[in-house]
N, C-alpha and C. Protein backbone atom coordinates (compact mmCIF):
# COMPACT_ATOMS: atom_id res chain seq x y z
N UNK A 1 0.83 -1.19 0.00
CA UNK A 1 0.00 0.00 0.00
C UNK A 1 0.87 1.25 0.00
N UNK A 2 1.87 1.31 0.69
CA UNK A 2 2.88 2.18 1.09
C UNK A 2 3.71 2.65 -0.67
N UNK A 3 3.46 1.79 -1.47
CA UNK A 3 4.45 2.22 -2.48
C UNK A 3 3.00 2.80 -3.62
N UNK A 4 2.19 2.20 -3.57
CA UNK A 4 0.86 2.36 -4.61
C UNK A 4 0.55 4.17 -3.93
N UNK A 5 0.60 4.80 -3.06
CA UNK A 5 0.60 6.03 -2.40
C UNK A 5 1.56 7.01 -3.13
N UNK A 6 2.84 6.17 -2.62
CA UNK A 6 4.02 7.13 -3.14
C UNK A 6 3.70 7.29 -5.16
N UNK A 7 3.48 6.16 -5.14
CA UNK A 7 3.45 6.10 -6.65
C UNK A 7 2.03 7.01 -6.97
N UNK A 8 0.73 7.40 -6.71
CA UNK A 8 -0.42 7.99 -7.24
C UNK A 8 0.68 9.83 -7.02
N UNK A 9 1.11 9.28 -5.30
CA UNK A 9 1.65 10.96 -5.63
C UNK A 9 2.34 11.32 -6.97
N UNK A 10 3.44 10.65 -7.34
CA UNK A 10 4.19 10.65 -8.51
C UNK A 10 3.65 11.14 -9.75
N UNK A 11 2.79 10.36 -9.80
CA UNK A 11 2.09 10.04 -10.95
C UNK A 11 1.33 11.83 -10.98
N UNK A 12 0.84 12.35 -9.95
CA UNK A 12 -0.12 13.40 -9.54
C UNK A 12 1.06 14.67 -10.45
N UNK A 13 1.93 14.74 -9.69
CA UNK A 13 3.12 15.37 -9.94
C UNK A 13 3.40 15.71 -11.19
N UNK A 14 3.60 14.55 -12.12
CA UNK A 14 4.38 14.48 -12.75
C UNK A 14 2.98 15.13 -14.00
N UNK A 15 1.74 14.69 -14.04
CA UNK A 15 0.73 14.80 -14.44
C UNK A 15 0.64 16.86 -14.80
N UNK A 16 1.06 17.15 -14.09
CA UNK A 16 1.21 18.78 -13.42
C UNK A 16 0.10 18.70 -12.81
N UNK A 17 -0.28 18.30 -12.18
CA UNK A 17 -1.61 18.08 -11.04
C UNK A 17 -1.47 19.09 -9.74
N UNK A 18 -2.29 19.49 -8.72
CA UNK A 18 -1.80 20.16 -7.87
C UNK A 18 -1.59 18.85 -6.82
N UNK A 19 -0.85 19.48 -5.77
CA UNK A 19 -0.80 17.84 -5.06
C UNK A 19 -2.10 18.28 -4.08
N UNK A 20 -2.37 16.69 -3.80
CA UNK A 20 -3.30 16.57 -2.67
C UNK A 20 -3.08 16.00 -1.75
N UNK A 21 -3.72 16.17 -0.35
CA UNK A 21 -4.23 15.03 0.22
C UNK A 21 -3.36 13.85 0.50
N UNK A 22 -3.61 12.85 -0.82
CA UNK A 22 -2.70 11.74 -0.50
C UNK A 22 -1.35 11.82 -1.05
N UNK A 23 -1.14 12.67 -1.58
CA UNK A 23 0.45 12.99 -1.36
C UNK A 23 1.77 12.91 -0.17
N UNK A 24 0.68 13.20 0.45
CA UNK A 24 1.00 13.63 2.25
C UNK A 24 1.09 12.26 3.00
N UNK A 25 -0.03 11.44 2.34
CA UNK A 25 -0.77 10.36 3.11
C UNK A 25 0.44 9.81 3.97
N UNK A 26 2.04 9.74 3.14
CA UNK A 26 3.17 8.63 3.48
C UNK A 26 4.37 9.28 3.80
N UNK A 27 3.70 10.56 4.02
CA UNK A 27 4.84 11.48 5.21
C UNK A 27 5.25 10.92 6.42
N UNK A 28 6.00 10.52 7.07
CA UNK A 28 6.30 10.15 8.08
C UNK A 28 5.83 11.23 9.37
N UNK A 29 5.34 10.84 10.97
CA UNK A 29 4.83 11.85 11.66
C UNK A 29 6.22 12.45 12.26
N UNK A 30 6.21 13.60 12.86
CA UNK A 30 7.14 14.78 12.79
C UNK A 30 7.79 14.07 14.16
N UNK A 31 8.75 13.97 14.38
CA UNK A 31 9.80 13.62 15.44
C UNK A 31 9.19 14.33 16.50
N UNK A 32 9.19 13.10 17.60
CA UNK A 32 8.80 14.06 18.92
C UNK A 32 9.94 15.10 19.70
N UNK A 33 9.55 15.76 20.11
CA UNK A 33 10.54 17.09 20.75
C UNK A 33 11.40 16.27 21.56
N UNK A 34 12.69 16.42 21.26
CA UNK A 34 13.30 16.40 22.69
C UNK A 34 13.45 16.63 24.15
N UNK A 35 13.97 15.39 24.62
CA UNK A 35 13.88 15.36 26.30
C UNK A 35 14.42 17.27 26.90
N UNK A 36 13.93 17.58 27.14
CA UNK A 36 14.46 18.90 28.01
C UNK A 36 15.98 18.30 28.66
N UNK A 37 16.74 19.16 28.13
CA UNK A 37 18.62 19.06 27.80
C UNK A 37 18.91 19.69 29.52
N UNK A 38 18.40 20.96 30.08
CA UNK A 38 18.86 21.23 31.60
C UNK A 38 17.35 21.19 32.45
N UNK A 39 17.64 20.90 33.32
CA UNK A 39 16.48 21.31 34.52
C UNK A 39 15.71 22.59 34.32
N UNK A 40 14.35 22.68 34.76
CA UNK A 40 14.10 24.28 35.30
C UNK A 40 14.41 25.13 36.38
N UNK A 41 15.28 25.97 36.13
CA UNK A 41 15.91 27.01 36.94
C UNK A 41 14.86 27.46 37.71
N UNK A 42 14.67 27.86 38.84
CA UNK A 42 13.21 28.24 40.18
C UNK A 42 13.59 29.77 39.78
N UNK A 43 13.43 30.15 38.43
CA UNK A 43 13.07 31.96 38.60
C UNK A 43 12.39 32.51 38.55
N UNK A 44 11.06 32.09 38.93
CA UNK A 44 10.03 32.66 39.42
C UNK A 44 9.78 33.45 40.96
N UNK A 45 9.14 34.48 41.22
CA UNK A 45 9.27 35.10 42.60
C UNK A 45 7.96 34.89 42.85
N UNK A 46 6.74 34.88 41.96
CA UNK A 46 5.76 35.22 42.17
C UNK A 46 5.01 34.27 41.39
N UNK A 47 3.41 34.26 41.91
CA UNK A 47 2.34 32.82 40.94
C UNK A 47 1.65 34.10 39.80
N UNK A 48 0.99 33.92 38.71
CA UNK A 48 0.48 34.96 38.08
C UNK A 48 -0.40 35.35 38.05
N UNK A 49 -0.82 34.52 38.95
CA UNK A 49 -2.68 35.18 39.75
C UNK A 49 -2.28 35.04 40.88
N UNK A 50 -2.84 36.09 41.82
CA UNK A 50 -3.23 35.91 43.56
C UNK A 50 -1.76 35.68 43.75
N UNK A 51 -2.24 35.46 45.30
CA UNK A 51 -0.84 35.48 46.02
C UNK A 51 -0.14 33.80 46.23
N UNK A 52 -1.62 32.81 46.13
CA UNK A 52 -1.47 31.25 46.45
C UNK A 52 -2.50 30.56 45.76
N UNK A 53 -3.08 30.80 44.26
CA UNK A 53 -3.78 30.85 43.61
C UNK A 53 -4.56 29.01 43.90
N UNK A 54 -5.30 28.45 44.01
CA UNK A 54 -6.10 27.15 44.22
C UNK A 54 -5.91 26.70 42.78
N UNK A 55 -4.83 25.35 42.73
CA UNK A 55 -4.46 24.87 41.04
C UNK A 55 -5.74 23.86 41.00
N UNK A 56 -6.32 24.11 40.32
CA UNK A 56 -7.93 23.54 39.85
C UNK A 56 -7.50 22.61 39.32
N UNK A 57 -6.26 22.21 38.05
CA UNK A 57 -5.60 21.05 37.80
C UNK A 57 -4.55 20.87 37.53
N UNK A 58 -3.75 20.36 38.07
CA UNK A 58 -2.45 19.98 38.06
C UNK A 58 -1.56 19.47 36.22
N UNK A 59 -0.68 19.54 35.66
CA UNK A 59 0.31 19.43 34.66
C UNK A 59 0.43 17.68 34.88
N UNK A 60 -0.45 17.40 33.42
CA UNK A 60 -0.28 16.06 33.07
C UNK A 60 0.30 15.75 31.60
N UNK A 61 1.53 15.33 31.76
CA UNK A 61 2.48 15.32 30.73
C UNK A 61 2.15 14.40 29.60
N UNK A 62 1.64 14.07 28.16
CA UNK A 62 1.09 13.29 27.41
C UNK A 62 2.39 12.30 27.31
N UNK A 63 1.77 11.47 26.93
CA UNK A 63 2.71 9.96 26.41
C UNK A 63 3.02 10.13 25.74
N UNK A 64 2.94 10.64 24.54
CA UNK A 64 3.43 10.95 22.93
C UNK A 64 3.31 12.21 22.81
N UNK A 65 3.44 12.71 21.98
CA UNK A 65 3.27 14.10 20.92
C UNK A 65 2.12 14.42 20.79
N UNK A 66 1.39 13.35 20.26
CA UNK A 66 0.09 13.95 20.21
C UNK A 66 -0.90 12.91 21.30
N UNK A 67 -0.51 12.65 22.10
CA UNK A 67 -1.46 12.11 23.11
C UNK A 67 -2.25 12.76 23.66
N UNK A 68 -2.92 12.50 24.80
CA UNK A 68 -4.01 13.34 25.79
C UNK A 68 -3.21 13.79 26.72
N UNK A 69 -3.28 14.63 27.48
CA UNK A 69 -2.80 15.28 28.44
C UNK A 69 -2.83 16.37 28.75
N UNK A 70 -2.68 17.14 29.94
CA UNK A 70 -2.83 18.45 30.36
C UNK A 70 -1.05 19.25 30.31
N UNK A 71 -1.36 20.51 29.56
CA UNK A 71 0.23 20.82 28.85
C UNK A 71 0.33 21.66 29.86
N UNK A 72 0.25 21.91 30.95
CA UNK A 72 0.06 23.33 31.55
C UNK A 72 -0.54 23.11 32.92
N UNK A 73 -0.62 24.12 33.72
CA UNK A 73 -1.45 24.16 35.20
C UNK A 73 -2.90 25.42 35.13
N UNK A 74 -3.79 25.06 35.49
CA UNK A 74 -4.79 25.61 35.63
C UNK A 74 -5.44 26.30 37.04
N UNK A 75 -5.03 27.70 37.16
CA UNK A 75 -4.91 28.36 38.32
C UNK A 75 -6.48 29.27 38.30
N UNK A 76 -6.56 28.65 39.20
CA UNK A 76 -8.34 29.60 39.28
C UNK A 76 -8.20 31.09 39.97
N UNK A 77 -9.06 32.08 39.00
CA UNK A 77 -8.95 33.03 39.16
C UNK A 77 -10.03 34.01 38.82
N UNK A 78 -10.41 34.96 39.54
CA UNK A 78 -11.73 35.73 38.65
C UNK A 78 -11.35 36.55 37.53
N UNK A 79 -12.62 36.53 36.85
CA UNK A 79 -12.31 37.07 35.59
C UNK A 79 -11.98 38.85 35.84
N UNK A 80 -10.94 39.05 35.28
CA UNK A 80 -10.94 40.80 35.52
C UNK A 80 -9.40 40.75 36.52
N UNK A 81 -8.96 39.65 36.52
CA UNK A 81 -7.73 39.75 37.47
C UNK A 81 -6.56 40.02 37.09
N UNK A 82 -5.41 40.51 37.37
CA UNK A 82 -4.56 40.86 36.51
C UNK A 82 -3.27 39.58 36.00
N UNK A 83 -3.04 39.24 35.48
CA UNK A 83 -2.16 38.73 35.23
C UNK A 83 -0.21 38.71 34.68
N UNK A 84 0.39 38.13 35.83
CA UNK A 84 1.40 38.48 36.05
C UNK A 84 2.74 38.01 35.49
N UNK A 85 3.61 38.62 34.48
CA UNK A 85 5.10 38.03 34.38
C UNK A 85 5.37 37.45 35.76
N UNK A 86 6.34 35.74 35.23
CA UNK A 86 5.92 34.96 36.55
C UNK A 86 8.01 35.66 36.58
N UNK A 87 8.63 35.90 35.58
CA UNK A 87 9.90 36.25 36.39
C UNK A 87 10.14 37.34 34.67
N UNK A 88 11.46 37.98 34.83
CA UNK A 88 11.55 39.10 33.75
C UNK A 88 11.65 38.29 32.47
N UNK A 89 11.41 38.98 31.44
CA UNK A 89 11.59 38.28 29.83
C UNK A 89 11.39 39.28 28.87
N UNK A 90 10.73 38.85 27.61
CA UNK A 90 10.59 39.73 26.12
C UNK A 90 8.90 38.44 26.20
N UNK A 91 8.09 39.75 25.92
CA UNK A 91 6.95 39.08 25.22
C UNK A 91 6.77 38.49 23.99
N UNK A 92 7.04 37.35 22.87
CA UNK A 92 7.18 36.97 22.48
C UNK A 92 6.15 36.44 21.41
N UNK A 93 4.84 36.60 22.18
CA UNK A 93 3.39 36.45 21.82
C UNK A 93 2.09 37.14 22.09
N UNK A 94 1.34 38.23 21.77
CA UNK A 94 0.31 38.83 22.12
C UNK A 94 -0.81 38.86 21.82
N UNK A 95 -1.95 37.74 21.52
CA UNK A 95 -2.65 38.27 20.94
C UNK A 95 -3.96 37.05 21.04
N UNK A 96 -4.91 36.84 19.86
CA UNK A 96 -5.79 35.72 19.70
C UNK A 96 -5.31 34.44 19.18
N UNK A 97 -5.90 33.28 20.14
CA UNK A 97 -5.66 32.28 19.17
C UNK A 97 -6.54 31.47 19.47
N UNK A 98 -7.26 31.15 18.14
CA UNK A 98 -8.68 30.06 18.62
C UNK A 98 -9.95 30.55 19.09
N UNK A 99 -9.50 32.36 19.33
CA UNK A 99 -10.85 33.01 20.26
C UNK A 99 -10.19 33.25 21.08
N UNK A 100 -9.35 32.68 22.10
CA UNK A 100 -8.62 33.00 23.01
C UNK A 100 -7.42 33.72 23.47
N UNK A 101 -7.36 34.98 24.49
CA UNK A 101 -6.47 35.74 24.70
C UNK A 101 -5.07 35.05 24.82
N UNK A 102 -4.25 35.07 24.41
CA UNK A 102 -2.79 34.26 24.71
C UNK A 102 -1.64 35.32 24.71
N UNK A 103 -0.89 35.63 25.64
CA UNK A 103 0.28 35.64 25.80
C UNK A 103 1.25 34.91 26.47
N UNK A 104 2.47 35.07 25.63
CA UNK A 104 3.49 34.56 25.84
C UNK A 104 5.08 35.10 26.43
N UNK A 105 5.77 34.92 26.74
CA UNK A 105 6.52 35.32 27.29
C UNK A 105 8.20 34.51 27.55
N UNK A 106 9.00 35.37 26.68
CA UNK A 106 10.01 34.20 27.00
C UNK A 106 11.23 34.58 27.89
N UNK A 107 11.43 34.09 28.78
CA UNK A 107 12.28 34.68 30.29
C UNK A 107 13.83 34.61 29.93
N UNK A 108 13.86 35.75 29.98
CA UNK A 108 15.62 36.32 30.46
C UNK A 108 16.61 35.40 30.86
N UNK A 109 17.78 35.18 29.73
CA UNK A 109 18.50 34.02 30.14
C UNK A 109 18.29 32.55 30.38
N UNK A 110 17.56 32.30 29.12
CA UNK A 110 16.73 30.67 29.60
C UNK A 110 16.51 30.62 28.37
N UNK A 111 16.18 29.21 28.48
CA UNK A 111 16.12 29.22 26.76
C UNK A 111 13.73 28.53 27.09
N UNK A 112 13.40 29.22 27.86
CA UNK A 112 11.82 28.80 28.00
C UNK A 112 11.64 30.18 28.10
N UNK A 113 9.86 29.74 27.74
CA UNK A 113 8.80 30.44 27.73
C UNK A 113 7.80 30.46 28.44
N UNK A 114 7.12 31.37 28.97
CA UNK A 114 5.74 30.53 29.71
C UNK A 114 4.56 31.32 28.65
N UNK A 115 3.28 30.38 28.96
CA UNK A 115 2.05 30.77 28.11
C UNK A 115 1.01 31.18 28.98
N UNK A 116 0.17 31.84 29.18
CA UNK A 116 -1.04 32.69 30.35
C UNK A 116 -2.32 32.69 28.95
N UNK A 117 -3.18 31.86 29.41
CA UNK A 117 -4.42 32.09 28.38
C UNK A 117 -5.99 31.47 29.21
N UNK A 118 -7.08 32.01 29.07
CA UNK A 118 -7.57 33.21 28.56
C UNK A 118 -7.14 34.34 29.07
N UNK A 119 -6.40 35.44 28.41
CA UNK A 119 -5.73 36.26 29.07
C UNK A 119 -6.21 38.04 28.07
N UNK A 120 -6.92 38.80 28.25
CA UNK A 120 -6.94 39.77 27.78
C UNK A 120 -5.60 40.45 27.80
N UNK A 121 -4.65 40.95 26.65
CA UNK A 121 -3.53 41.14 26.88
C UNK A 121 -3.26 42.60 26.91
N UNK A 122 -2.19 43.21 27.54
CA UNK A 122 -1.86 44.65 27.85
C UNK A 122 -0.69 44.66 27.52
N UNK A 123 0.09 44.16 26.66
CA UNK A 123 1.57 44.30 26.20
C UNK A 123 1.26 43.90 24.98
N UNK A 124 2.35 44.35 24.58
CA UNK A 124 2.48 43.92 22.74
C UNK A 124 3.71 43.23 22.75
N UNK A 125 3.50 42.00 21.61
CA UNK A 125 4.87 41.33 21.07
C UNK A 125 6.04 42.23 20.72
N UNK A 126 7.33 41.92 21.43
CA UNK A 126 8.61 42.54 21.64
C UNK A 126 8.32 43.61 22.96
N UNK A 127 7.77 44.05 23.51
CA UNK A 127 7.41 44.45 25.12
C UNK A 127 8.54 43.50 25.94
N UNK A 128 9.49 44.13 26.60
CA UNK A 128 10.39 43.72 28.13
C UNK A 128 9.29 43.67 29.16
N UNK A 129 9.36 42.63 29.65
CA UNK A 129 8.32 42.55 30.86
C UNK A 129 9.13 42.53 32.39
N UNK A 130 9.14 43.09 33.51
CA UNK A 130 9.81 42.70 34.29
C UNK A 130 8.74 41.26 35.63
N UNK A 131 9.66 40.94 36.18
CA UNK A 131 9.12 39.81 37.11
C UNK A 131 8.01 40.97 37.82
N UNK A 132 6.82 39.95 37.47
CA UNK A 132 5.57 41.02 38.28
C UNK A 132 4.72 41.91 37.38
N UNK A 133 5.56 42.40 36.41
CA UNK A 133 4.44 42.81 35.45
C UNK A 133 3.25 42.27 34.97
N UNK A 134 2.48 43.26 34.68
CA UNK A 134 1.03 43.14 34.73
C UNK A 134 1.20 42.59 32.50
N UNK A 135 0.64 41.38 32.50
CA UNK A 135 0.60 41.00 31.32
C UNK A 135 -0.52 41.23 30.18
N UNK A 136 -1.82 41.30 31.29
CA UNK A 136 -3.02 41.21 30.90
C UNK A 136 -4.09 40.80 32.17
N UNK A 137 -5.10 40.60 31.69
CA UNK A 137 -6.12 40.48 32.55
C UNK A 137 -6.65 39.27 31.66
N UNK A 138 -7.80 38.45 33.10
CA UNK A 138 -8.18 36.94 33.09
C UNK A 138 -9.43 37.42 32.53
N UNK A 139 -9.75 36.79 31.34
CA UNK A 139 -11.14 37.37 30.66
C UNK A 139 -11.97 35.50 31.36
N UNK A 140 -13.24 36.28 31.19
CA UNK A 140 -14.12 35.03 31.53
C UNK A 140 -14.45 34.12 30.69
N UNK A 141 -14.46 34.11 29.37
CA UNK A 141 -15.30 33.55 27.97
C UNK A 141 -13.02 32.93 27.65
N UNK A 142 -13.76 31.52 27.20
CA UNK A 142 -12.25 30.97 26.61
C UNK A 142 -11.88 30.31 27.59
N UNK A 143 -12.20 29.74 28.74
CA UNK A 143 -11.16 28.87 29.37
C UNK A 143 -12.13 27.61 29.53
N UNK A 144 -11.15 26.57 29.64
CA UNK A 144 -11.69 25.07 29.52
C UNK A 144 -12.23 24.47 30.76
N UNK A 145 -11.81 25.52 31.88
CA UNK A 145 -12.49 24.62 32.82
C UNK A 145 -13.90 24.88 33.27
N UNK A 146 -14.16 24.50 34.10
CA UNK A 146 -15.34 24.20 34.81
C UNK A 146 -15.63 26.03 35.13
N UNK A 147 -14.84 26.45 35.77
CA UNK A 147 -15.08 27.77 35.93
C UNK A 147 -13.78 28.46 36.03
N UNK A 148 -13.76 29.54 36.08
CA UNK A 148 -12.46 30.93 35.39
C UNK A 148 -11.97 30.26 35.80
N UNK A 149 -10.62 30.45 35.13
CA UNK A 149 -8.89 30.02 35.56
C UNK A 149 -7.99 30.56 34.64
N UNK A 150 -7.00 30.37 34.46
CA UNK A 150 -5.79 31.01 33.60
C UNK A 150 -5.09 29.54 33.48
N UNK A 151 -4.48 28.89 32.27
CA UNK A 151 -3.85 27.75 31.87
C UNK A 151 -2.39 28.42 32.00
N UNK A 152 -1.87 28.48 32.54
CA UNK A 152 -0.23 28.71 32.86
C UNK A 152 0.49 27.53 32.39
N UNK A 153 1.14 27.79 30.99
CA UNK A 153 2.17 26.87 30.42
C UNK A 153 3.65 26.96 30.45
N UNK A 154 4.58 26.40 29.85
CA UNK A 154 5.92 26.46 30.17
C UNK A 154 6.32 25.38 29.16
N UNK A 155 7.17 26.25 27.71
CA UNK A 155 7.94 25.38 27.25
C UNK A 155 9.27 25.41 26.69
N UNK A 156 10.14 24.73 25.91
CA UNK A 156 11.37 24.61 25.87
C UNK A 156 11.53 24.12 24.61
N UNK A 157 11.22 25.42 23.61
CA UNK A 157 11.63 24.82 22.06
C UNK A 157 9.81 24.45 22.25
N UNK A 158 9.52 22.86 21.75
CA UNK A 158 8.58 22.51 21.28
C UNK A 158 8.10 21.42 22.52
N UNK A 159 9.08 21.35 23.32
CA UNK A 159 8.71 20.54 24.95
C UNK A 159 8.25 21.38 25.74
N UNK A 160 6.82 20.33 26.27
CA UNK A 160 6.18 21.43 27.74
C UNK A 160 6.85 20.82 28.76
N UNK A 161 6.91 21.51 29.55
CA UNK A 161 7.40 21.53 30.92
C UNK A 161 6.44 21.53 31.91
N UNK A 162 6.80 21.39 33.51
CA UNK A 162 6.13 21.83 34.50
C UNK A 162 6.20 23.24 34.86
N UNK A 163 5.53 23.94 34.97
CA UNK A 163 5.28 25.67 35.26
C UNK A 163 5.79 25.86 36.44
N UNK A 164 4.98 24.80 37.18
CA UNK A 164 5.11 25.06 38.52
C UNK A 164 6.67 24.67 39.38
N UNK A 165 7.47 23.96 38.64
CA UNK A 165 8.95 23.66 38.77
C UNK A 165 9.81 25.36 38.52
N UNK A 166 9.31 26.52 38.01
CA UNK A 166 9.35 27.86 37.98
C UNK A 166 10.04 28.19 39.41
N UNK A 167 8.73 27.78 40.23
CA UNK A 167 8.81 28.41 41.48
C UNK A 167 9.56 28.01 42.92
N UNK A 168 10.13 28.16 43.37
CA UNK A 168 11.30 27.68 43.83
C UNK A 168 10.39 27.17 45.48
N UNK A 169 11.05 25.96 45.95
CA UNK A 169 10.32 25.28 47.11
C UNK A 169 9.71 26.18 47.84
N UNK A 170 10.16 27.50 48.56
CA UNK A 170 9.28 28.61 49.83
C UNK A 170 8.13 28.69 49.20
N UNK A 171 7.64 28.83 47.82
CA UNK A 171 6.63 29.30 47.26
C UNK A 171 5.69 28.64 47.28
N UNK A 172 5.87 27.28 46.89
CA UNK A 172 4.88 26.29 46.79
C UNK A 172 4.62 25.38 48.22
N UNK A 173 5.15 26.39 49.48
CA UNK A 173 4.98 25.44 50.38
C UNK A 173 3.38 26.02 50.97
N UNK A 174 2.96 25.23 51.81
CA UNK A 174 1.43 25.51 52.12
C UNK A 174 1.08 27.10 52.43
N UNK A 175 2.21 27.27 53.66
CA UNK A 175 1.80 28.65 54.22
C UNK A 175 3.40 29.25 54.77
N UNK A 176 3.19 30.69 54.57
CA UNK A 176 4.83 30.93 55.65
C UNK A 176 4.98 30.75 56.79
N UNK A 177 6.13 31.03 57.15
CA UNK A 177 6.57 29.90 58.38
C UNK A 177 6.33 30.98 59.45
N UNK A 178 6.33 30.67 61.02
CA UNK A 178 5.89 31.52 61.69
C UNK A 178 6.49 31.24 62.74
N UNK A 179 7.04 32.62 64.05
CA UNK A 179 7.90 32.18 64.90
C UNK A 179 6.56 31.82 66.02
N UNK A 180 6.90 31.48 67.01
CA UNK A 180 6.37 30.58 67.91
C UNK A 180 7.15 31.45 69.52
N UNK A 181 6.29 31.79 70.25
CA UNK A 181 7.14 32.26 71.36
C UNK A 181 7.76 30.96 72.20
N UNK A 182 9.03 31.35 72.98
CA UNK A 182 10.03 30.59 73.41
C UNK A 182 9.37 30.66 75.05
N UNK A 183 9.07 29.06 75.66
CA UNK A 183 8.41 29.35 76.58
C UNK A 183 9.67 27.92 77.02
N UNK A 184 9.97 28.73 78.88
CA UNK A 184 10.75 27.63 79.46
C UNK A 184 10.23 26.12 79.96
C-alpha cells in the first residue's frame, strides 16, 4: 500500500496536477521534541494570579506528541484579574488564538517560555516585561475549565514543561513559616 501512495503521488506530480491530500498520506509523523537538555531554573518570585492561587488542575504530561494530556497548570482566578510576568523576559506572543487571549513570554536568560491564556492582553509582542508585570487580565469567555482560571504553560523549544517547577520550594509550600514564642 505504502508504495501504490508514493506512486499515485508521482504520478499526480508528474501529471502537473496540484498535489493533494494523499500525497502527504506517506509522510512520516514529525519527530517528537526532545527530552528537556537542563532542569528548570526556580526563577520565578511570584504565581500569576493571587498570592497562592487554588491549582484547579495539576500538569499532566502526554505519552506521545500527540497524546491526551494536560500541557500546563490551571490556576483559578476571577475574571478581571490581573495577570502576572511569573519572572523578567521579552513578550514573544500577544494576541488571539482560537478566540482565546494568549500571551506569551520568554524569560531572560533561559532558553523557555511561559504561556497565560484566557488572558486579555496589555503588552504587545517585543514588550520587556519585568518579574511582576502586569501582562493582561483573566477574561471570563475561553477557558476550559469548569469555571475561570488562567492555563499557565511552560515550554522549551517545542517541549512542555512543569510551570510550577518555575517556582522555587518557599513558594509552593502551604503557608509561611511563623515564629512561635520561646516558653521555658
Amino acid at each position: 500500500m505504502r508504495y501504490v501512495m508514493v506512486r499515485a503521488a508521482s504520478l499526480l506530480v508528474s501529471a502537473g496536477a496540484a498535489l493533494t491530500p494523499l500525497a502527504w498520506a506517506d509522510a512520516p509523523p514529525p519527530a517528537p521534541s526532545p527530552a528537556p537538555s537542563a532542569p528548570v531554573p526556580a526563577v520565578a518570585r511570584l504565581w500569576p494570579v493571587g498570592v497562592r492561587p487554588p491549582v484547579a488542575r495539576g500538569w499532566e504530561p502526554p505519552a506521545s506528541v500527540y497524546g491526551p494530556g494536560h500541557r500546563g497548570v490551571d490556576l483559578a482566578a476571577p475574571a478581571g484579574a490581573p495577570v502576572r510576568a511569573v519572572a523578567a523576559g521579552r513578550v514573544t506572543f500577544a494576541g488571539r488564538v482560537a478566540g482565546r487571549g494568549v500571551v506569551s513570554v520568554g524569560l531572560a536568560g533561559t532558553d523557555l517560555r511561559t504561556t497565560y491564556e484566557p488572558v486579555r492582553p496589555s503588552v504587545r509582542t517585543g514588550d520587556a516585561v519585568a518579574a511582576g508585570a502586569v501582562v493582561g487580565t483573566v477574561e471570563a469567555a475561553g477557558s476550559h475549565c469548569s469555571a475561570v482560571c488562567v492555563h499557565w504553560g511552560l515550554l522549551r523549544g517545542g517541549t512542555y514543561l512543569n510551570p510550577l517547577a518555575l517556582l522555587p520550594p518557599w513558594l509552593l509550600a502551604r503557608g509561611p513559616s511563623r515564629l512561635l514564642p520561646v516558653t521555658p
